[in-house]
N, C-alpha and C. Protein backbone atom coordinates (compact mmCIF):
# COMPACT_ATOMS: atom_id res chain seq x y z
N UNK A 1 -3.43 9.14 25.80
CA UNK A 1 -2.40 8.33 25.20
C UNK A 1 -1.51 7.80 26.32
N UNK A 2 -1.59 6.89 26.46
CA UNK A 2 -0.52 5.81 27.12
C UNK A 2 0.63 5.35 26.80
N UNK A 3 1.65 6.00 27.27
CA UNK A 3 3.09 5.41 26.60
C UNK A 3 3.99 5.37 27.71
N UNK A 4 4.39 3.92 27.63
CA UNK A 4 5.24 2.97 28.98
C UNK A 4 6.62 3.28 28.51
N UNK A 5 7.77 3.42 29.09
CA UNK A 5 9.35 4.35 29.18
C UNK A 5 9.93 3.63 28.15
N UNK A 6 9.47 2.00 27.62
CA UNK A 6 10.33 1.24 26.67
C UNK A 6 9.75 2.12 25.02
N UNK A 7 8.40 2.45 25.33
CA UNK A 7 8.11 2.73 23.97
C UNK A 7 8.28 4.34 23.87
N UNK A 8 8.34 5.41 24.78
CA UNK A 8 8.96 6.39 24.93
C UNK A 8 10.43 6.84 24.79
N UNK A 9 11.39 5.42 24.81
CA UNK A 9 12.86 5.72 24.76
C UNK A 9 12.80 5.41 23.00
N UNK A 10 12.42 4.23 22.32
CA UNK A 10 12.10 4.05 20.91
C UNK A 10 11.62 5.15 20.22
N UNK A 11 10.76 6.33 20.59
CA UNK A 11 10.02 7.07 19.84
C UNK A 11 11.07 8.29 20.48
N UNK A 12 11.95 7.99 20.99
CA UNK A 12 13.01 9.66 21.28
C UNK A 12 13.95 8.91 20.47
N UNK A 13 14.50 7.65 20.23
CA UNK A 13 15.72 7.12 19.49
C UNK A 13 15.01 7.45 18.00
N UNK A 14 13.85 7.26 17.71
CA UNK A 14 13.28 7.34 16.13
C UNK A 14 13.18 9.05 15.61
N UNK A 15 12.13 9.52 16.45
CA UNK A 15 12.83 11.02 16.40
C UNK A 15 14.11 12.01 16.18
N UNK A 16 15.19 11.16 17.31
CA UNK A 16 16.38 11.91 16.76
C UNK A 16 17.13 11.66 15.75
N UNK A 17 16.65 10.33 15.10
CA UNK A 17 17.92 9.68 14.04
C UNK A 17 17.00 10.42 12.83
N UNK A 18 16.11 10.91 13.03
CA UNK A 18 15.40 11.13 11.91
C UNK A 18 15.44 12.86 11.80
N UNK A 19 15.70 13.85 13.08
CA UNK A 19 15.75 14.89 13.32
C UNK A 19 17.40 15.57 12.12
N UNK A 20 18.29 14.54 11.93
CA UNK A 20 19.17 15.34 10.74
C UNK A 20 18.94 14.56 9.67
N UNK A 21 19.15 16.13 8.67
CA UNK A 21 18.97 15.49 7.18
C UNK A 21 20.27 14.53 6.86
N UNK A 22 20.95 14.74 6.64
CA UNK A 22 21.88 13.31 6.39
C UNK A 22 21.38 11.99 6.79
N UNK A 23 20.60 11.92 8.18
CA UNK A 23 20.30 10.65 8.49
C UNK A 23 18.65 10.09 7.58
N UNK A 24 18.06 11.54 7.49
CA UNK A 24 16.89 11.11 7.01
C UNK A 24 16.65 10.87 4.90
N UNK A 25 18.21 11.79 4.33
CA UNK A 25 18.60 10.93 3.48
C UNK A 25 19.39 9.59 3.38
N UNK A 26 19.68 8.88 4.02
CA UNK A 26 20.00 7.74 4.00
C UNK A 26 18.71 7.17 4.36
N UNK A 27 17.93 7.00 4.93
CA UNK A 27 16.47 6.35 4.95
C UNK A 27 15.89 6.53 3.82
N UNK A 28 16.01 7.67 3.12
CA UNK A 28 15.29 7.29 1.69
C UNK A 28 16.13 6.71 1.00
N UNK A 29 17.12 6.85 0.75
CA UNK A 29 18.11 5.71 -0.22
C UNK A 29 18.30 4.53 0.45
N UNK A 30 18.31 4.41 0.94
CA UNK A 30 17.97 2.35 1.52
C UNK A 30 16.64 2.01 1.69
N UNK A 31 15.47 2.66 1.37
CA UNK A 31 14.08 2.55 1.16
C UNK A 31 14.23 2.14 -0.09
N UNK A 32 14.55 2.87 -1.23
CA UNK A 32 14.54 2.85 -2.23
C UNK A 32 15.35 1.69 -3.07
N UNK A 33 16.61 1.06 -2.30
CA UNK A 33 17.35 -0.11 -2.27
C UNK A 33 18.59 -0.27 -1.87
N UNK A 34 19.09 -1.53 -1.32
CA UNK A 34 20.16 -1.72 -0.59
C UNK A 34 21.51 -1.28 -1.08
N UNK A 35 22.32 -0.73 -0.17
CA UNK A 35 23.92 0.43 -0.46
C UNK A 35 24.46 -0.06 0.68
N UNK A 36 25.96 0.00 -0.47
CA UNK A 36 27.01 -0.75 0.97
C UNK A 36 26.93 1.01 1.75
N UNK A 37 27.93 0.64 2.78
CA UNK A 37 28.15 2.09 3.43
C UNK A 37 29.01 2.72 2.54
N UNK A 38 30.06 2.07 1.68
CA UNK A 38 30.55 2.82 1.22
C UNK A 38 30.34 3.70 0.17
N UNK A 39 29.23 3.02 -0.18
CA UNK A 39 28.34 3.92 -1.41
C UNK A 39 27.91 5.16 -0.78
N UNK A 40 26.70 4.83 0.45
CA UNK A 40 26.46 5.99 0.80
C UNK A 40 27.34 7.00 1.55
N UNK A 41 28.61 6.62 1.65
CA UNK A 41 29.83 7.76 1.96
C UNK A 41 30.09 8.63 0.32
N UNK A 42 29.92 7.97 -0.29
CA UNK A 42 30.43 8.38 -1.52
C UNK A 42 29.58 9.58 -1.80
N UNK A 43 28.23 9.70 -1.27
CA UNK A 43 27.20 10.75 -1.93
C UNK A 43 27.10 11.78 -0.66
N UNK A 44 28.05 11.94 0.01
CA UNK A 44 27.76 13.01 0.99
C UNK A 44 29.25 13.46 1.66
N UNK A 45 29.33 14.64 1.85
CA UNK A 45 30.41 15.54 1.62
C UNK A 45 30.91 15.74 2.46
N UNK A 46 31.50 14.42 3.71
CA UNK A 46 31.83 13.96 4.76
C UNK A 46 32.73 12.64 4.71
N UNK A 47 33.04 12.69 5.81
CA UNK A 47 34.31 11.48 5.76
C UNK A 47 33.46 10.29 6.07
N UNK A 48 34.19 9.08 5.65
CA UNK A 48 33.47 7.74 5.88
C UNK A 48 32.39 7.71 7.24
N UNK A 49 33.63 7.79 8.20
CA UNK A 49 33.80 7.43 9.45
C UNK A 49 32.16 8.38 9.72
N UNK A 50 32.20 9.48 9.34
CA UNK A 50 30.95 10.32 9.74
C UNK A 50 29.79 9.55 9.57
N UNK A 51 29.87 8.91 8.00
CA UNK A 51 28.99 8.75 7.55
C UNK A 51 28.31 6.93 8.70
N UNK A 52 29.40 6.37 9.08
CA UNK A 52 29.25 5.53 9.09
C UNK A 52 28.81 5.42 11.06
N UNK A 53 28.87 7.19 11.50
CA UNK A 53 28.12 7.17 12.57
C UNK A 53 26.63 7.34 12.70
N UNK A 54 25.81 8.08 11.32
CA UNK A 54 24.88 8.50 10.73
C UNK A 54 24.07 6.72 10.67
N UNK A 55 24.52 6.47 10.12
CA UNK A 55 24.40 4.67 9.71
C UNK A 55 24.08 4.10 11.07
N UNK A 56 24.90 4.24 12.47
CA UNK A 56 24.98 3.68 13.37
C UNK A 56 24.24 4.28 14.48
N UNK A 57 23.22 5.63 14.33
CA UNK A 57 22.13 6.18 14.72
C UNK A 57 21.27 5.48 14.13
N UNK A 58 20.90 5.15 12.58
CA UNK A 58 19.85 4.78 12.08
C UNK A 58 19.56 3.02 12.57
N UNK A 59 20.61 2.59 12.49
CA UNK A 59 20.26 1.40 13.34
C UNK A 59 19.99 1.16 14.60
N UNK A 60 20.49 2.12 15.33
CA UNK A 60 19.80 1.74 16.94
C UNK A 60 18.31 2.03 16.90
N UNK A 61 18.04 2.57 16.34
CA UNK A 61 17.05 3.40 15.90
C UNK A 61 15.96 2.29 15.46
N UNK A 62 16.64 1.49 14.45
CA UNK A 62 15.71 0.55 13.59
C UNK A 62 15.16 1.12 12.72
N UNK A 63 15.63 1.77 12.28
CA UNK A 63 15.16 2.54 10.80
C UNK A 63 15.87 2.01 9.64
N UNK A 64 16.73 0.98 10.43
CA UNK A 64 17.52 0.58 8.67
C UNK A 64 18.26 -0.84 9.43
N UNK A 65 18.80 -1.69 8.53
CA UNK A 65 19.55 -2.66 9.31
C UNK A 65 20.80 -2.85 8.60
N UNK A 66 21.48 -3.56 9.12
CA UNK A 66 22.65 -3.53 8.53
C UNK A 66 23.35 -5.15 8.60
N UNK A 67 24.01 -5.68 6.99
CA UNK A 67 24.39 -6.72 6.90
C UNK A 67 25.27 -7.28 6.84
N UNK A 68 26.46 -7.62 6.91
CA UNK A 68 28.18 -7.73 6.80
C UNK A 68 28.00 -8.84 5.25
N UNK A 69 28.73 -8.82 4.18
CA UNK A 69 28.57 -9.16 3.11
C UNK A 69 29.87 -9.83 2.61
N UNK A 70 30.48 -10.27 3.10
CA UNK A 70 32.50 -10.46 2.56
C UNK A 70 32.70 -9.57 3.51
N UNK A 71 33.27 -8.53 2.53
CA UNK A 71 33.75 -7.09 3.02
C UNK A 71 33.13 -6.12 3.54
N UNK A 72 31.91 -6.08 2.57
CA UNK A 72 31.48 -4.74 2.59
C UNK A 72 29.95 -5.26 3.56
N UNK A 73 29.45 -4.03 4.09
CA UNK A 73 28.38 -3.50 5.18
C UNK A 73 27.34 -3.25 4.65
N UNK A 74 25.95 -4.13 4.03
CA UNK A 74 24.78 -3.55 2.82
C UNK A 74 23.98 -3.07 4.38
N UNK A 75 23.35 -2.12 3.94
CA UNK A 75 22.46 -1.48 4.90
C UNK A 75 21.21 -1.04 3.85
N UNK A 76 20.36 -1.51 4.70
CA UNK A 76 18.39 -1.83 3.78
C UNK A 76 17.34 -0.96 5.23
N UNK A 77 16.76 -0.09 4.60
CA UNK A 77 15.56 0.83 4.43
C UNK A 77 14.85 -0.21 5.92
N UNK A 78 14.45 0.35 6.58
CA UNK A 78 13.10 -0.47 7.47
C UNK A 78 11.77 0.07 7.39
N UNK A 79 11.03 -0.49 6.50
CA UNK A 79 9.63 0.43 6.04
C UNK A 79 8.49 0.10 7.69
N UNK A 80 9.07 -0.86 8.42
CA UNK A 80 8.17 -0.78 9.21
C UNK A 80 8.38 0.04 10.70
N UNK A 81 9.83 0.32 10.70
CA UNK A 81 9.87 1.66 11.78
C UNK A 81 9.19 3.09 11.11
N UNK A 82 9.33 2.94 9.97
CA UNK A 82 8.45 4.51 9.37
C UNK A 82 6.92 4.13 9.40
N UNK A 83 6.62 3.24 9.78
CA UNK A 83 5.37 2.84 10.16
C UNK A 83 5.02 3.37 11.43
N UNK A 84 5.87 3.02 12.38
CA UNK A 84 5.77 3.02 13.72
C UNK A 84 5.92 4.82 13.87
N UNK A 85 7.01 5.37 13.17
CA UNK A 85 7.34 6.84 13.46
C UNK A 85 5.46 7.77 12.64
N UNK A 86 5.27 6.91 12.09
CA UNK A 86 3.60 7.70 11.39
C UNK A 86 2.53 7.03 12.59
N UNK A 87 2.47 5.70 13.20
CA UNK A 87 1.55 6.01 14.31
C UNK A 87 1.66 6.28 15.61
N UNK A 88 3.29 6.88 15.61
CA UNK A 88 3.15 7.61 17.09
C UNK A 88 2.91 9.56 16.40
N UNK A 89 2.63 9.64 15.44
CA UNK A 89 2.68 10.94 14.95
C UNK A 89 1.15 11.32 15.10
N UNK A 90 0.39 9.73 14.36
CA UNK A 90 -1.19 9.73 14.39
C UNK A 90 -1.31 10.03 15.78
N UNK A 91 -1.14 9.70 16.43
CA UNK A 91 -1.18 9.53 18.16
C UNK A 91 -1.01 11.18 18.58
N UNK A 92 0.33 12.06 18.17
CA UNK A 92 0.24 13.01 18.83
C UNK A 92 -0.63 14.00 18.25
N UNK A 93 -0.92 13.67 16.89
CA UNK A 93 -2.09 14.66 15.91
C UNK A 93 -3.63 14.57 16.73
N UNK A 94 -4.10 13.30 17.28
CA UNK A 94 -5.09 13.19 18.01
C UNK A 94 -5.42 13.88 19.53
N UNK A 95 -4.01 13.58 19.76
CA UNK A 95 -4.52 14.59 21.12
C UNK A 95 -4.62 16.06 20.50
N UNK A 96 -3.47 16.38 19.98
CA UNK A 96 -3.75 17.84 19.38
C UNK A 96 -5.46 18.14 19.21
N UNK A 97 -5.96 17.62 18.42
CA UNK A 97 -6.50 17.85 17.90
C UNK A 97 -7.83 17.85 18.42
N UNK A 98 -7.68 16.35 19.52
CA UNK A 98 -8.62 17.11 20.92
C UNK A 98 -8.72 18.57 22.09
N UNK A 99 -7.46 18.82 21.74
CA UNK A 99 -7.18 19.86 22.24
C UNK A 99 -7.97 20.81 21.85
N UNK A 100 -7.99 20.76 20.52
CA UNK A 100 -8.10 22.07 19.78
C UNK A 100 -9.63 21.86 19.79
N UNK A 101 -10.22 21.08 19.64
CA UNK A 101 -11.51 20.51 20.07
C UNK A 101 -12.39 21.65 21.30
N UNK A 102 -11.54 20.91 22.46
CA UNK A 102 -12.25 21.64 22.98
C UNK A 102 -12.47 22.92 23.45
N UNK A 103 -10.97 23.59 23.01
CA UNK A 103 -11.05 25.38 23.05
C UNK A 103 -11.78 25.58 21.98
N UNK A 104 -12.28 25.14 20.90
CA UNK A 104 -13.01 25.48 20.04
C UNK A 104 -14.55 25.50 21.10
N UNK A 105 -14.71 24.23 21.59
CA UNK A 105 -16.06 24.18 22.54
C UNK A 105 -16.07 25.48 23.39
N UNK A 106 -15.14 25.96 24.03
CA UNK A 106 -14.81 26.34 25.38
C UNK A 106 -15.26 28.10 25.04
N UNK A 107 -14.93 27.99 23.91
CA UNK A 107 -14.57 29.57 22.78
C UNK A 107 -16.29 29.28 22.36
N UNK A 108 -16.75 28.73 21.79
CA UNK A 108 -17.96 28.13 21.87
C UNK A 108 -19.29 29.18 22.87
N UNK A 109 -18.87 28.27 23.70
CA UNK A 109 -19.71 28.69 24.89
C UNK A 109 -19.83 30.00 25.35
N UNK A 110 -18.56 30.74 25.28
CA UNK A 110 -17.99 31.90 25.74
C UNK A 110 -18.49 32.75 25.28
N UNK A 111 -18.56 32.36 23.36
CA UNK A 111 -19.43 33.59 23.05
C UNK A 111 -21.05 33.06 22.70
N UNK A 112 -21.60 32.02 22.89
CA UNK A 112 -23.51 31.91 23.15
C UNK A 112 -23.24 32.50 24.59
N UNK A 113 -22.92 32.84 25.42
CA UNK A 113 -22.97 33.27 26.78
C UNK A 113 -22.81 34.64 26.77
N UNK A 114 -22.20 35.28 25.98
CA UNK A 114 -22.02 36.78 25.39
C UNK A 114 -23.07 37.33 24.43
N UNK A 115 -23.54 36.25 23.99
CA UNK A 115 -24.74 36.89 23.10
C UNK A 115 -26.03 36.84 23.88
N UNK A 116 -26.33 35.59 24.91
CA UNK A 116 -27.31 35.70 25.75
C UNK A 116 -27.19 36.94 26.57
N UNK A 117 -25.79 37.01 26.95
CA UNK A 117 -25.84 38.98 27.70
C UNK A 117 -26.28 39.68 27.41
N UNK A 118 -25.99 39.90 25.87
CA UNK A 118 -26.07 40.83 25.48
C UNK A 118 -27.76 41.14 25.07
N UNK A 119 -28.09 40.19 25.10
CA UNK A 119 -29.39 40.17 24.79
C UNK A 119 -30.38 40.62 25.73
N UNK A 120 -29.76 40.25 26.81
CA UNK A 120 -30.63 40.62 28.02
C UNK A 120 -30.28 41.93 28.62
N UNK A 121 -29.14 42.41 28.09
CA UNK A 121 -28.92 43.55 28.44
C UNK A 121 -29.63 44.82 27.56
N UNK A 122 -30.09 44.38 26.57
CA UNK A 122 -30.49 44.93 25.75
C UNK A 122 -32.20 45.07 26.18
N UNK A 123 -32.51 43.91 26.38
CA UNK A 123 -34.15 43.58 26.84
C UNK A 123 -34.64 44.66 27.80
N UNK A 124 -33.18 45.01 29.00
CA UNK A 124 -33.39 45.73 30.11
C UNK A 124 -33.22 47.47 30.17
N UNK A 125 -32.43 47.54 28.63
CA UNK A 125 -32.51 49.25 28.63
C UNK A 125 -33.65 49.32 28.42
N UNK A 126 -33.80 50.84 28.89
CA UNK A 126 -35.05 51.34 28.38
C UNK A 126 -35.22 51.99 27.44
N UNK A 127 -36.68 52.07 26.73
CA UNK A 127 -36.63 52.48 25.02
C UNK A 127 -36.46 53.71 25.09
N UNK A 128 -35.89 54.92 24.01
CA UNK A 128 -35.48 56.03 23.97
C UNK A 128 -36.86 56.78 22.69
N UNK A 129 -37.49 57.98 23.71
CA UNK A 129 -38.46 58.39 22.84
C UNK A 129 -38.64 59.00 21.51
């Protein structure tokens, strides 16, 4: 896997905005449909201002965007950074999984090589009368 420092700093900004639950409930409620901020202050047991730093992770982030409306701030769901956060996930499941690949091979070998021993070790006692 090949990953150049621009798409490595994106996938540590997507990770961490997504690493607290507060931030990763507000991604499902603006998935689900657009909320001023002040709505979503209203459903969590924190002061605006908190809420409205939570908000300001998820946008650097690009997990959500945010719109100035009159007054109020609508902030909308980005279904295609949760795109991006599922194929850098596909990505790290694959190496895993080569990994695991080949200690499975490696473990493999280890024991046909233990049973050929043993076999020959067996070939070489001598029979008991």
């Amino acid at each position: 896997m090949v990953v150049n420092q621009g798409s490595a700093d994106q996938a540590d900004r997507l990770f961490h905005a997504l690493a607290d639950a507060t931030r990763r409930e507000i991604v499902t409620l603006t998935l689900a449909g657009e909320h001023s901020v002040s709505d979503l202050a209203s459903r969590f047991p924190m002061s605006f201002a908190a809420v409205q730093k939570h908000v300001a992770v998820l946008e650097r982030a690009g997990l959500i965007t945010k719109q100035r409306q009159g007054r109020e701030q609508r902030v909308r769901g980005n279904a295609d950074a949760l795109r991006e956060v599922h194929r850098l996930l596909d990505q790290l499941e694959a190496v895993w999984r080569g990994r695991i690949d080949r200690i499975g091979a490696i473990l493999a070998d280890r024991n046909s090589g233990d049973s050929k021993e043993q076999a020959h070790d067996r070939d070489r006692r001598p029979e008991e009368p």
